[in-house]
C-alpha atoms as a PDB file:
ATOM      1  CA  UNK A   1      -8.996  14.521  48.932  1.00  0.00           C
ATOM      2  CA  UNK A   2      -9.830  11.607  46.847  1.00  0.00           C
ATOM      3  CA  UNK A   3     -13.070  13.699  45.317  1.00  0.00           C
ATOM      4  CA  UNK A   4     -10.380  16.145  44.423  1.00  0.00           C
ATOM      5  CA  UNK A   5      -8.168  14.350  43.084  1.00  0.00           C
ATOM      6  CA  UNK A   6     -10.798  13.326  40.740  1.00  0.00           C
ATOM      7  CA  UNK A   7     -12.468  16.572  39.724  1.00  0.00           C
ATOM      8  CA  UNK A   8      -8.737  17.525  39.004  1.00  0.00           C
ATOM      9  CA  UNK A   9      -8.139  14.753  36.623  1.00  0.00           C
ATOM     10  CA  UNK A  10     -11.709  15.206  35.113  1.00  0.00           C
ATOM     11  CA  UNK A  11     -10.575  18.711  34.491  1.00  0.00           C
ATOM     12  CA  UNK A  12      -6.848  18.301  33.358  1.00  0.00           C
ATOM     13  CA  UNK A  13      -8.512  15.301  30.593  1.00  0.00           C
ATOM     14  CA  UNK A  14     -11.370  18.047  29.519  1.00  0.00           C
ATOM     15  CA  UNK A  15      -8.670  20.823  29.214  1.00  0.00           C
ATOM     16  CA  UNK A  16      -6.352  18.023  27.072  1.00  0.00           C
ATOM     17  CA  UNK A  17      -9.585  17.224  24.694  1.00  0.00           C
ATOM     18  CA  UNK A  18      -9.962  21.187  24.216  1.00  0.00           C
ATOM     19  CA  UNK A  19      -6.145  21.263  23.287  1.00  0.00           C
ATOM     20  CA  UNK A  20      -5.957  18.732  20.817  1.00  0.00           C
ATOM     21  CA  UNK A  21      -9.251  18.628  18.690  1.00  0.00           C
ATOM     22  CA  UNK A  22      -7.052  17.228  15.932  1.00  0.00           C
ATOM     23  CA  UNK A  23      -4.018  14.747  16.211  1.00  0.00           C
ATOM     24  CA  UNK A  24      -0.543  16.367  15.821  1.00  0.00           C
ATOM     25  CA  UNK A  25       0.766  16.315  12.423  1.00  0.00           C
ATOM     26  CA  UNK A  26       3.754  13.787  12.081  1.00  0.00           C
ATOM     27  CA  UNK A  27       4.976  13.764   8.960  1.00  0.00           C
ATOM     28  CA  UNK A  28       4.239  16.410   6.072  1.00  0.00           C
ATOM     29  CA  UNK A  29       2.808  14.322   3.462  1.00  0.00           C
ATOM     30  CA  UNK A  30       1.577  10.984   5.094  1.00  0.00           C
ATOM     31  CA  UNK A  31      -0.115  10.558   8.631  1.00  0.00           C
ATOM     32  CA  UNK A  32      -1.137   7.274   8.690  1.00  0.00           C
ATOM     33  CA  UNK A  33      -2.653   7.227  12.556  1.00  0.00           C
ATOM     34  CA  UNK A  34      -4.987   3.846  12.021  1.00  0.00           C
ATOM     35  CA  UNK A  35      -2.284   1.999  10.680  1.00  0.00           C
ATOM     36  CA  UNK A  36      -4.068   1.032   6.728  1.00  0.00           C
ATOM     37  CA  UNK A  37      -1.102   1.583   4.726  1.00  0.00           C
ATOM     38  CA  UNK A  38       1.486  -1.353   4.045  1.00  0.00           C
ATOM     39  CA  UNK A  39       5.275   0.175   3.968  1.00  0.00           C
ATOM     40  CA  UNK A  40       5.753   0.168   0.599  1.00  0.00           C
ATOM     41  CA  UNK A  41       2.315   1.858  -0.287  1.00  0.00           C
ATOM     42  CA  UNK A  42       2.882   4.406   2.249  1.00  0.00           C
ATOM     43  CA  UNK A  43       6.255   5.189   0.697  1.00  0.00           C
ATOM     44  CA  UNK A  44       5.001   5.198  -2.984  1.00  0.00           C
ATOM     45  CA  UNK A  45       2.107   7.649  -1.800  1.00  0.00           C
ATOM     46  CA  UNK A  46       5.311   9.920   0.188  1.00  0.00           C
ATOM     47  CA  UNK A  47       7.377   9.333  -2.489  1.00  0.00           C
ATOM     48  CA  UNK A  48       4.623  10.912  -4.934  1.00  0.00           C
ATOM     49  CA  UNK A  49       3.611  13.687  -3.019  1.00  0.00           C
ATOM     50  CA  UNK A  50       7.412  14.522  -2.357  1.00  0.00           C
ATOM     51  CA  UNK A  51       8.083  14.973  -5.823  1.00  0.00           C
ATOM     52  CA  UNK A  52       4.971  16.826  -6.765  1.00  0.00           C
ATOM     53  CA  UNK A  53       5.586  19.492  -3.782  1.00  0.00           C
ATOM     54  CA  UNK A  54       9.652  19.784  -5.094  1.00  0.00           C
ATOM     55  CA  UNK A  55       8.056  19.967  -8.859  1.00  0.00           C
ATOM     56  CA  UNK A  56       5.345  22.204  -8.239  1.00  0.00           C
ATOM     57  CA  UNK A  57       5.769  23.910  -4.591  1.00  0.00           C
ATOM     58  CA  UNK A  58       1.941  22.583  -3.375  1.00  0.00           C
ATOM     59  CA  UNK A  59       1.975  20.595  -1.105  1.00  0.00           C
ATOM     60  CA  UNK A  60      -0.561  17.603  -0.616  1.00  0.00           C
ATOM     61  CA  UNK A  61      -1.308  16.009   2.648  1.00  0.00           C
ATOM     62  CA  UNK A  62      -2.574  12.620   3.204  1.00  0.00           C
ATOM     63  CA  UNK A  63      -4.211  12.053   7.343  1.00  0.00           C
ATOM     64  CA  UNK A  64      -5.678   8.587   7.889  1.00  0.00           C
ATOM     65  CA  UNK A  65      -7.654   8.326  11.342  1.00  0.00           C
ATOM     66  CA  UNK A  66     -10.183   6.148  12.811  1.00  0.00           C
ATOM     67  CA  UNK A  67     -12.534   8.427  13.939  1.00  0.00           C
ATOM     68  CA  UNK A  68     -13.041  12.348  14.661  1.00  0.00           C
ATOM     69  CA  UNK A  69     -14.667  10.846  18.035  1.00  0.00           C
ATOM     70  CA  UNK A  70     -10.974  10.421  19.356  1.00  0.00           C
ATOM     71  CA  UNK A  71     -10.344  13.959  19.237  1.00  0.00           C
ATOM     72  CA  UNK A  72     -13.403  16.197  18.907  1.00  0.00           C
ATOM     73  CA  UNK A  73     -16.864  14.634  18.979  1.00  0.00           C
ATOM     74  CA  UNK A  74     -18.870  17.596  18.739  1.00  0.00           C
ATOM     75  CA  UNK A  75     -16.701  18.441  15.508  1.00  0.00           C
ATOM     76  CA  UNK A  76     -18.612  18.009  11.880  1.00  0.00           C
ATOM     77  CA  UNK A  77     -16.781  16.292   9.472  1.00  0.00           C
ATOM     78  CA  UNK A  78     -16.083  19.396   7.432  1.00  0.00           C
ATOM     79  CA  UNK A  79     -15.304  21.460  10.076  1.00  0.00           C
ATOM     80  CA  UNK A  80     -12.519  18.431  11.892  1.00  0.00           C
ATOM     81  CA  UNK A  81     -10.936  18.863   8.533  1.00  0.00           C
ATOM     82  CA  UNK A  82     -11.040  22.583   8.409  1.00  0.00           C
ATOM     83  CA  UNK A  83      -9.306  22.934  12.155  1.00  0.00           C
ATOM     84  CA  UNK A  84      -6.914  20.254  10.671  1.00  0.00           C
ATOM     85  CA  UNK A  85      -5.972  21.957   8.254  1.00  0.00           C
ATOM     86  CA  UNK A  86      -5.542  25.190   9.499  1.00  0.00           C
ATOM     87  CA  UNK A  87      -4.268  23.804  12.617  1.00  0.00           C
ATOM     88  CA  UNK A  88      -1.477  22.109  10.605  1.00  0.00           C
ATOM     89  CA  UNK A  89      -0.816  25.100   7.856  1.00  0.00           C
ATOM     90  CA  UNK A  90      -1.119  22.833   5.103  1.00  0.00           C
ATOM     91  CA  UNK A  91      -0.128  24.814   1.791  1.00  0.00           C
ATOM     92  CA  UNK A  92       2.124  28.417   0.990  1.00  0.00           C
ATOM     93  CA  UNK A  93       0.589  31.299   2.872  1.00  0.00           C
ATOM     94  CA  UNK A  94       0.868  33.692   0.151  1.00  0.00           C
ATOM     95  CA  UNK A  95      -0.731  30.836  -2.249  1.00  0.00           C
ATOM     96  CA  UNK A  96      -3.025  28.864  -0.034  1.00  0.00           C
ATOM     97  CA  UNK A  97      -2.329  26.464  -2.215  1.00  0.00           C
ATOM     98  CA  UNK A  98      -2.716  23.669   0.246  1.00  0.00           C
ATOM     99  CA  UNK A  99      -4.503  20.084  -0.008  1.00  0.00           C
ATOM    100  CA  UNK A 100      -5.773  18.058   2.638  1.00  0.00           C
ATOM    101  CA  UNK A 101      -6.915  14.354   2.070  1.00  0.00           C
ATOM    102  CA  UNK A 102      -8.472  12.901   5.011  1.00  0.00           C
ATOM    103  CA  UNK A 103      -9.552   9.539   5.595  1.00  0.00           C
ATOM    104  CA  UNK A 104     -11.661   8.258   8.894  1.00  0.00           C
ATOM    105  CA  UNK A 105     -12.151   4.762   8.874  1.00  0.00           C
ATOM    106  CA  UNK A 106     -14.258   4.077  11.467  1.00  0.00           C
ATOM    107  CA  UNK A 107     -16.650   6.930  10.505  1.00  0.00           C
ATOM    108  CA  UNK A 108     -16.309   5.365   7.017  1.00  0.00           C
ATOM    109  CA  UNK A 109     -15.567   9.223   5.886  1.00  0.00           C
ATOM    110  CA  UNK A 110     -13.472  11.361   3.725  1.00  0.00           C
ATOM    111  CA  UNK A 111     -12.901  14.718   2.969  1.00  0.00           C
ATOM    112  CA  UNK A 112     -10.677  16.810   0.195  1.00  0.00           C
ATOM    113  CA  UNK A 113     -10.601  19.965   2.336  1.00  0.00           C
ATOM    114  CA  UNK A 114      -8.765  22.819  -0.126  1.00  0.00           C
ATOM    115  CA  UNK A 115      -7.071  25.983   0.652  1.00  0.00           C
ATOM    116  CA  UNK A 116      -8.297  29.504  -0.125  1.00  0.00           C
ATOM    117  CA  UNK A 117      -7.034  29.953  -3.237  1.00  0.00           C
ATOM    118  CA  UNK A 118      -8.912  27.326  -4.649  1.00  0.00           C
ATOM    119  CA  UNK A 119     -12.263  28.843  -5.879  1.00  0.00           C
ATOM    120  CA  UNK A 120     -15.108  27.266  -5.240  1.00  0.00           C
ATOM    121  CA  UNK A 121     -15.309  25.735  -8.956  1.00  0.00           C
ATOM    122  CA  UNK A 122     -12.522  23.168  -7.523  1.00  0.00           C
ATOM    123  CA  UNK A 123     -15.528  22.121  -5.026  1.00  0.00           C
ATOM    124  CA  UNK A 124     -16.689  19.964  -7.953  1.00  0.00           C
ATOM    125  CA  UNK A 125     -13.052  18.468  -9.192  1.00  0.00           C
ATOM    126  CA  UNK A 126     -12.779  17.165  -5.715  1.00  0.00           C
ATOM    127  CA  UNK A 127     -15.784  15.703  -5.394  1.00  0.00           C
ATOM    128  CA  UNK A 128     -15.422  14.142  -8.759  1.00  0.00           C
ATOM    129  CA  UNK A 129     -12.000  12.427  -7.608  1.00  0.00           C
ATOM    130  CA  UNK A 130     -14.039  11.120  -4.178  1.00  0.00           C
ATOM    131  CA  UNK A 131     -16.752   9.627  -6.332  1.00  0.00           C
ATOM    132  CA  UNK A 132     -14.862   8.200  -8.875  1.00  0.00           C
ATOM    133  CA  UNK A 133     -11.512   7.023  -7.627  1.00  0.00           C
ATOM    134  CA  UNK A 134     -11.705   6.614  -3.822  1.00  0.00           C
ATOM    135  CA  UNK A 135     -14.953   5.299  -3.087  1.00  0.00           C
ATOM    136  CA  UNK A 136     -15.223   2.288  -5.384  1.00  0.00           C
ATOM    137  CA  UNK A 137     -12.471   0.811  -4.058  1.00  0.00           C
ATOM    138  CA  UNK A 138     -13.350   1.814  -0.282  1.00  0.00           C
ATOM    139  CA  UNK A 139     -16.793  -0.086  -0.938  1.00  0.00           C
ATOM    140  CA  UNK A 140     -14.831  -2.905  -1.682  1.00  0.00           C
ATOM    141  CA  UNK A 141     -13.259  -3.046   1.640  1.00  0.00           C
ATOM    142  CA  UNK A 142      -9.625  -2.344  -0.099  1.00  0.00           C
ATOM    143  CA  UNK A 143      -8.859   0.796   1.717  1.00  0.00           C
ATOM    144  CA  UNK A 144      -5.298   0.804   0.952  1.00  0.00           C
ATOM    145  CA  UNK A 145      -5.608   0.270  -2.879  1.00  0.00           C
ATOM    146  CA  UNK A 146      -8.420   3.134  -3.138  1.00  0.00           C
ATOM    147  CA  UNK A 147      -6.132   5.654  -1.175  1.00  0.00           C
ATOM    148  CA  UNK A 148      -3.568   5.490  -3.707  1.00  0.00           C
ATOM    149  CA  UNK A 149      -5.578   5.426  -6.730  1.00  0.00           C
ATOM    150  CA  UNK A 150      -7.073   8.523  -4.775  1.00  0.00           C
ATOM    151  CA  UNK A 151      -4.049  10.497  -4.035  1.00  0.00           C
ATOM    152  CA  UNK A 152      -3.047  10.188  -7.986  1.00  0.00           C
ATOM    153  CA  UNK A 153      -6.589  11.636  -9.392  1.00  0.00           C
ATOM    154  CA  UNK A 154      -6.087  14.148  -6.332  1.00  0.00           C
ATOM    155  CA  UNK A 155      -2.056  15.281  -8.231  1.00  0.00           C
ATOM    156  CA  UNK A 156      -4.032  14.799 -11.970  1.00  0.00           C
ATOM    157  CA  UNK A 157      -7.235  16.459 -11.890  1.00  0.00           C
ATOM    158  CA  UNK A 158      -7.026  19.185  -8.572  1.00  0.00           C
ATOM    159  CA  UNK A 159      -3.424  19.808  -8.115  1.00  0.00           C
ATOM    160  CA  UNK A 160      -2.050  19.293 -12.083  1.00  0.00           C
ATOM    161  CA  UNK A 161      -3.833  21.948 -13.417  1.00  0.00           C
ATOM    162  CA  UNK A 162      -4.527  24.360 -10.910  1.00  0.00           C
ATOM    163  CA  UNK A 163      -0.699  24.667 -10.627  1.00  0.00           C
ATOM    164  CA  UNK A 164      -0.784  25.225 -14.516  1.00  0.00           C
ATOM    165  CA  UNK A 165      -3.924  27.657 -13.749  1.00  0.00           C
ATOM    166  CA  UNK A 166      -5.377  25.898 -16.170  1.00  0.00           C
ATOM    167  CA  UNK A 167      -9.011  25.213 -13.988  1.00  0.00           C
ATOM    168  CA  UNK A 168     -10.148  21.999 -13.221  1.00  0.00           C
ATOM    169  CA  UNK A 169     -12.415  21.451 -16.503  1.00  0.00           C
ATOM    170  CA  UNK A 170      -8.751  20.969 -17.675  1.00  0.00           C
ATOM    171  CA  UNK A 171      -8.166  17.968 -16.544  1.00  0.00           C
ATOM    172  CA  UNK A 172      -8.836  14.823 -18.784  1.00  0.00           C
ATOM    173  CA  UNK A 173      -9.987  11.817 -17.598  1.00  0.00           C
ATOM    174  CA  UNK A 174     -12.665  11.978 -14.198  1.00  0.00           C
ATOM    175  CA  UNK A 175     -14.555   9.745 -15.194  1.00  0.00           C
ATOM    176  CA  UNK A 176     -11.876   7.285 -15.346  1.00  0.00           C
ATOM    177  CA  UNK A 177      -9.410   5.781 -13.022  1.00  0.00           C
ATOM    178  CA  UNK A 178      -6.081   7.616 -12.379  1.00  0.00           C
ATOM    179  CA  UNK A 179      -3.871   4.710 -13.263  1.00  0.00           C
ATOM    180  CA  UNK A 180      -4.230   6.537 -17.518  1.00  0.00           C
ATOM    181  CA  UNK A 181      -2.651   8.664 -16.353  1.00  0.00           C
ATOM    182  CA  UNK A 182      -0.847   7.904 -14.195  1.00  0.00           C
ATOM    183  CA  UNK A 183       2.442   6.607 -16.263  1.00  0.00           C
ATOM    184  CA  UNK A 184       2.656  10.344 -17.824  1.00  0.00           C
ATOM    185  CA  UNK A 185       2.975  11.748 -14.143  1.00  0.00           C
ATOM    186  CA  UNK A 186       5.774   9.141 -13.099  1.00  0.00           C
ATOM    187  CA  UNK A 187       7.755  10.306 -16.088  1.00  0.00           C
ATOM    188  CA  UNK A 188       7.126  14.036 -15.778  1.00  0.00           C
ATOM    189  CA  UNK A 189       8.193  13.480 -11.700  1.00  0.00           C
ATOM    190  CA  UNK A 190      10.983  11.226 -12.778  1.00  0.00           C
ATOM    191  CA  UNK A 191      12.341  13.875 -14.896  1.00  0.00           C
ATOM    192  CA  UNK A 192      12.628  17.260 -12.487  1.00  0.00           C
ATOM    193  CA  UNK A 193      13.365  14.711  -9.955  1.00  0.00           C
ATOM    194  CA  UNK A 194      16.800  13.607 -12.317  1.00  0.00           C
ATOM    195  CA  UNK A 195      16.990  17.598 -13.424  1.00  0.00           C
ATOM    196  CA  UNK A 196      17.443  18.683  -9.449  1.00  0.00           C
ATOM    197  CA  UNK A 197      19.591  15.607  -9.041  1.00  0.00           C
ATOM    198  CA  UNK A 198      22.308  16.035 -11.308  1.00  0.00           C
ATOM    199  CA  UNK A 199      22.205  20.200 -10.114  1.00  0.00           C
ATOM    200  CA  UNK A 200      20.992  21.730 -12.845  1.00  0.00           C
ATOM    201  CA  UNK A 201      18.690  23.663 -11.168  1.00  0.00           C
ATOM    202  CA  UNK A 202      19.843  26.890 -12.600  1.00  0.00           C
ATOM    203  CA  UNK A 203      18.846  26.233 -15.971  1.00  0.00           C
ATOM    204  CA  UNK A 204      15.794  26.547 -17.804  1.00  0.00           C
ATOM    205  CA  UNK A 205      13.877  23.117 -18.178  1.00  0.00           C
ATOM    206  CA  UNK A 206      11.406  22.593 -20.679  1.00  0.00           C
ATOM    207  CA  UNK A 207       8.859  19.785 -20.235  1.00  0.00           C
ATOM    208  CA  UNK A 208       5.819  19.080 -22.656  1.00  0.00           C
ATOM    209  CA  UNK A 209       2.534  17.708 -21.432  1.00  0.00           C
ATOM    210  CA  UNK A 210       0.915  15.725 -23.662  1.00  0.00           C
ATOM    211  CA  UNK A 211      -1.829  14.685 -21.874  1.00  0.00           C
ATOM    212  CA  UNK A 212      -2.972  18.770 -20.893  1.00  0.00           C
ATOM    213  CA  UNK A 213      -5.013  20.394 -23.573  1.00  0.00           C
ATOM    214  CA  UNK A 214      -4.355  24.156 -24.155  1.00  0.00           C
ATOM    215  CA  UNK A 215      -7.534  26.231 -22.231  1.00  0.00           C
ATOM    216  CA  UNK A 216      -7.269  28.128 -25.725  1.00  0.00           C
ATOM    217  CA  UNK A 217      -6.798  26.145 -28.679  1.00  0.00           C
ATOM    218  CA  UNK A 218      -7.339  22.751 -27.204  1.00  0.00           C
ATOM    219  CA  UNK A 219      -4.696  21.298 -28.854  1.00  0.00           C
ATOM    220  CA  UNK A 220      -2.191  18.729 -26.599  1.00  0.00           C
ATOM    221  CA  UNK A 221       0.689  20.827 -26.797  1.00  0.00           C
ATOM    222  CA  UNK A 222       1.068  22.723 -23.995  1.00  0.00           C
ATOM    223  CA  UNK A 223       5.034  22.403 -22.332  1.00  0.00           C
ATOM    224  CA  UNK A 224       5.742  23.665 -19.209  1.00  0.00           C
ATOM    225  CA  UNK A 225       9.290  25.671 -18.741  1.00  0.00           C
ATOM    226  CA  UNK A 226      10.999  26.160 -15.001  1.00  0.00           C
ATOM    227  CA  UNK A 227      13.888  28.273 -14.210  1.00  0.00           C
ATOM    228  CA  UNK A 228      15.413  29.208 -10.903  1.00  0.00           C
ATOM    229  CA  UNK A 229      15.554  32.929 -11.091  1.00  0.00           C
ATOM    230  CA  UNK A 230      17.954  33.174  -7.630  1.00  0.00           C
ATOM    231  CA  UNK A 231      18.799  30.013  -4.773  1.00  0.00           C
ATOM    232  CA  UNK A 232      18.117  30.655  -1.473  1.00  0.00           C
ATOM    233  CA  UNK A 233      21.155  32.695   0.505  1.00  0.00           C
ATOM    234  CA  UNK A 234      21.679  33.468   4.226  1.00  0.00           C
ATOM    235  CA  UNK A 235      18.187  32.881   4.921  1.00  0.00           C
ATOM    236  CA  UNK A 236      16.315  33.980   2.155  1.00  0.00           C
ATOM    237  CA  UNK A 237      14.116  31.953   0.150  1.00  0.00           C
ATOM    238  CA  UNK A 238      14.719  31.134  -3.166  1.00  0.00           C
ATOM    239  CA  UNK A 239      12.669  31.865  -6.223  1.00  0.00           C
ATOM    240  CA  UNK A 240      11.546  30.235  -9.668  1.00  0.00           C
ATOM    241  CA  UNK A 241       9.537  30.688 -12.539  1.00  0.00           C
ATOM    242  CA  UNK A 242       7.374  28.852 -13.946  1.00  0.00           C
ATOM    243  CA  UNK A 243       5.921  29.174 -17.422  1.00  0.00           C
ATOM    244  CA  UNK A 244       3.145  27.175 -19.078  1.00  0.00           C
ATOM    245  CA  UNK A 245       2.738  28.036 -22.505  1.00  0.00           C
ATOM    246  CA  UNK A 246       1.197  26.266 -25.851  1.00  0.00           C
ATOM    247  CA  UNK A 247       3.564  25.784 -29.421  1.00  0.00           C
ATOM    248  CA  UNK A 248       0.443  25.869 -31.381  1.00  0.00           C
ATOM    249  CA  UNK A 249      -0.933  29.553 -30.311  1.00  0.00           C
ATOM    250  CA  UNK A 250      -0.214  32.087 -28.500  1.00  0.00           C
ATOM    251  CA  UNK A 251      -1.742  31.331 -24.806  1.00  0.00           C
ATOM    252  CA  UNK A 252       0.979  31.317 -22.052  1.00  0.00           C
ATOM    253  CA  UNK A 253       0.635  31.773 -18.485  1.00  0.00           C
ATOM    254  CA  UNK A 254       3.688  32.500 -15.895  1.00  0.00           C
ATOM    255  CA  UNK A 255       4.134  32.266 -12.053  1.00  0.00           C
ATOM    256  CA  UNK A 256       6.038  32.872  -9.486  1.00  0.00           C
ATOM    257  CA  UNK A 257       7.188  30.609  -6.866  1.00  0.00           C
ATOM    258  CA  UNK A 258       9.832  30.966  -3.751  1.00  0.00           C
ATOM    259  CA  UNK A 259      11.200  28.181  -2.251  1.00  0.00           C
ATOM    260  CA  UNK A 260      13.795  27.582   0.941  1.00  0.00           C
ATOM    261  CA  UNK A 261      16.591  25.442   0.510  1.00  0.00           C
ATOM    262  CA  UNK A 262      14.852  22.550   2.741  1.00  0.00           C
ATOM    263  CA  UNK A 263      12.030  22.140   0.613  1.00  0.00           C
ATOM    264  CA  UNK A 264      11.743  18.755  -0.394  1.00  0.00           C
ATOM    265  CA  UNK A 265      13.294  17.025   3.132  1.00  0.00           C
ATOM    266  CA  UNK A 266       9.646  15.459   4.271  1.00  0.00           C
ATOM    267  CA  UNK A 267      11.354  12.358   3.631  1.00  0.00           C
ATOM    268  CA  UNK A 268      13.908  12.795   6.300  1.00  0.00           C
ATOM    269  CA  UNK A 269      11.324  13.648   9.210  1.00  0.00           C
ATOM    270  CA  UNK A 270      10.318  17.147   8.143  1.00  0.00           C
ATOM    271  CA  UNK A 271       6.657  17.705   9.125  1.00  0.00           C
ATOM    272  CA  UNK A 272       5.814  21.178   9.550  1.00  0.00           C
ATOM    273  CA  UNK A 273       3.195  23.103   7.006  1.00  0.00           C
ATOM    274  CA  UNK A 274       4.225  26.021   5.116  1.00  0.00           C
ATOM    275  CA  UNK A 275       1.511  28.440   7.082  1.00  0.00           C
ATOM    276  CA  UNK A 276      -1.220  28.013   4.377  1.00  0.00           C
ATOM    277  CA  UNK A 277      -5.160  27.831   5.485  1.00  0.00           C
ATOM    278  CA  UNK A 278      -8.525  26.746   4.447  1.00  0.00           C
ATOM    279  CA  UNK A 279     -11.950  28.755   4.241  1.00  0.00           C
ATOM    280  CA  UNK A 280     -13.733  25.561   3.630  1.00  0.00           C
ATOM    281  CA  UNK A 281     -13.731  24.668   0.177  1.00  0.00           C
ATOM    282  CA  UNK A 282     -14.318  20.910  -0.872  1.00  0.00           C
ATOM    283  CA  UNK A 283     -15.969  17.759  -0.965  1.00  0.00           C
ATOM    284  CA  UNK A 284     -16.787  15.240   1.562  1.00  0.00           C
ATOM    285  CA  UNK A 285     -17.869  11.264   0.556  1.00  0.00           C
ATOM    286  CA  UNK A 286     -19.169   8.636   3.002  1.00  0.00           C
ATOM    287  CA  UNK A 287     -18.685   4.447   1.888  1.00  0.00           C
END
């Protein structure tokens, strides 16, 4: 009885290991599972990816673990963060628009894993924000500090211009640290964030970025226009456009976006993904 007892538990733990090669997704932009994050850092970083996903409609996701060995030891690093990622539905599915950010600790690796709409020319933007702005710091044993710093280079130089489809040789400034540019960002957050606020949502906002040079002319003075073309209703997602466009030429570049009338309610406990996946495209960095 005893022997079967045993083979029984053996089997119920193997079946549990098979069920979970991943750890359940908690929150939608920050899983902090080994515990590196102080409060307030953690709720900058949510705070920042919040606003990005209600200003742009991708979303970023941050998972902190200790090791891939606590869920799936057979699993490559790439391929944990691709079953993660999938697993979770990180991203739009009509976009796949989706960006993972995982940290393991103890394995002392991390891994931008993107979604499939990223082509593989983003391979190289991520891998530039791993070398540049979260590995220093995680060599320096300040895990915390380099995350942030991290996640803000992730929003400039992947998510920033991508959402602009502007491609990522767009993006100024990886070879430096995020914190340049970081004080535009906060302002151009601070500002849709006031816009949705004070419910003007229905009316065409106009934002210039003066850090983004035009793909055409290279001047800075591209601006970036949004305008709710209907709200959500009985179910039905919402829908905005959004326009990049330069005052100097011609070049201009719309999109479409729908939205539901929850987005933007991570901060209140919402944790499920939007049904995006991954193919495999990214970078991986070990400290």
């Amino acid at each position: 009885m005893r022997a079967f007892l045993a083979l029984l538990l053996l089997h119920l733990t193997a079946v549990a290991a098979v069920a979970a090669p991943y750890p359940a997704r908690i929150d939608q932009f920050v899983n902090d599972y080994a515990q590196v994050l102080t409060p307030p850092t953690k709720q900058r970083i949510t705070n920042k990816l919040s606003e990005w996903h209600q200003t742009s409609g991708i979303e970023v996701t941050l998972a902190i673990a200790q090791s891939r060995a606590d869920y799936d030891p057979s699993a490559s690093l790439e391929s944990f963060a691709l079953g993660m990622f999938n697993g979770w539905g990180i991203g739009r599915a009509a976009q796949n628009d989706g960006i993972l950010v995982l940290v393991l600790v103890g394995d002392r690796n991390i891994r931008i894993a993107l979604g499939s709409g990223f082509g593989p020319e983003w391979d190289a933007a991520a891998q530039t924000v791993i070398d540049k702005s979260f590995l220093p710091k995680f060599r320096e044993g300040r895990i915390s500090e380099g995350i942030e710093q991290g996640i803000d280079a992730t929003i400039v130089q992947i998510a920033q211009p991508f959402s602009a489809n502007l491609g990522p040789g767009a993006a100024e400034g990886t070879s430096k640290s995020a914190a340049q540019g970081k004080g535009v960002i906060v302002i151009i957050l601070a500002f849709f964030a006031l816009v949705i606020a004070i419910g003007e949502r229905q009316r065409l906002t106009r934002l210039v970025l003066p850090f983004r040079k035009c793909p055409n002319c290279k001047k800075r003075t591209l601006s970036v226009q949004e305008e709710i073309v209907h709200e959500p209703f009985h179910g039905m997602r919402g829908k905005k456009r959004v326009r990049t466009s330069c005052s100097n030429c011609d070049w201009a570049n719309e999109k479409e976006f729908y939205f539901s009338s929850d987005e933007g309610e991570s901060r209140s406990g919402r944790s499920g993904g939007g049904g995006g996946s991954s193919s495999g495209g990214g970078a991986s960095g070990k400290w």
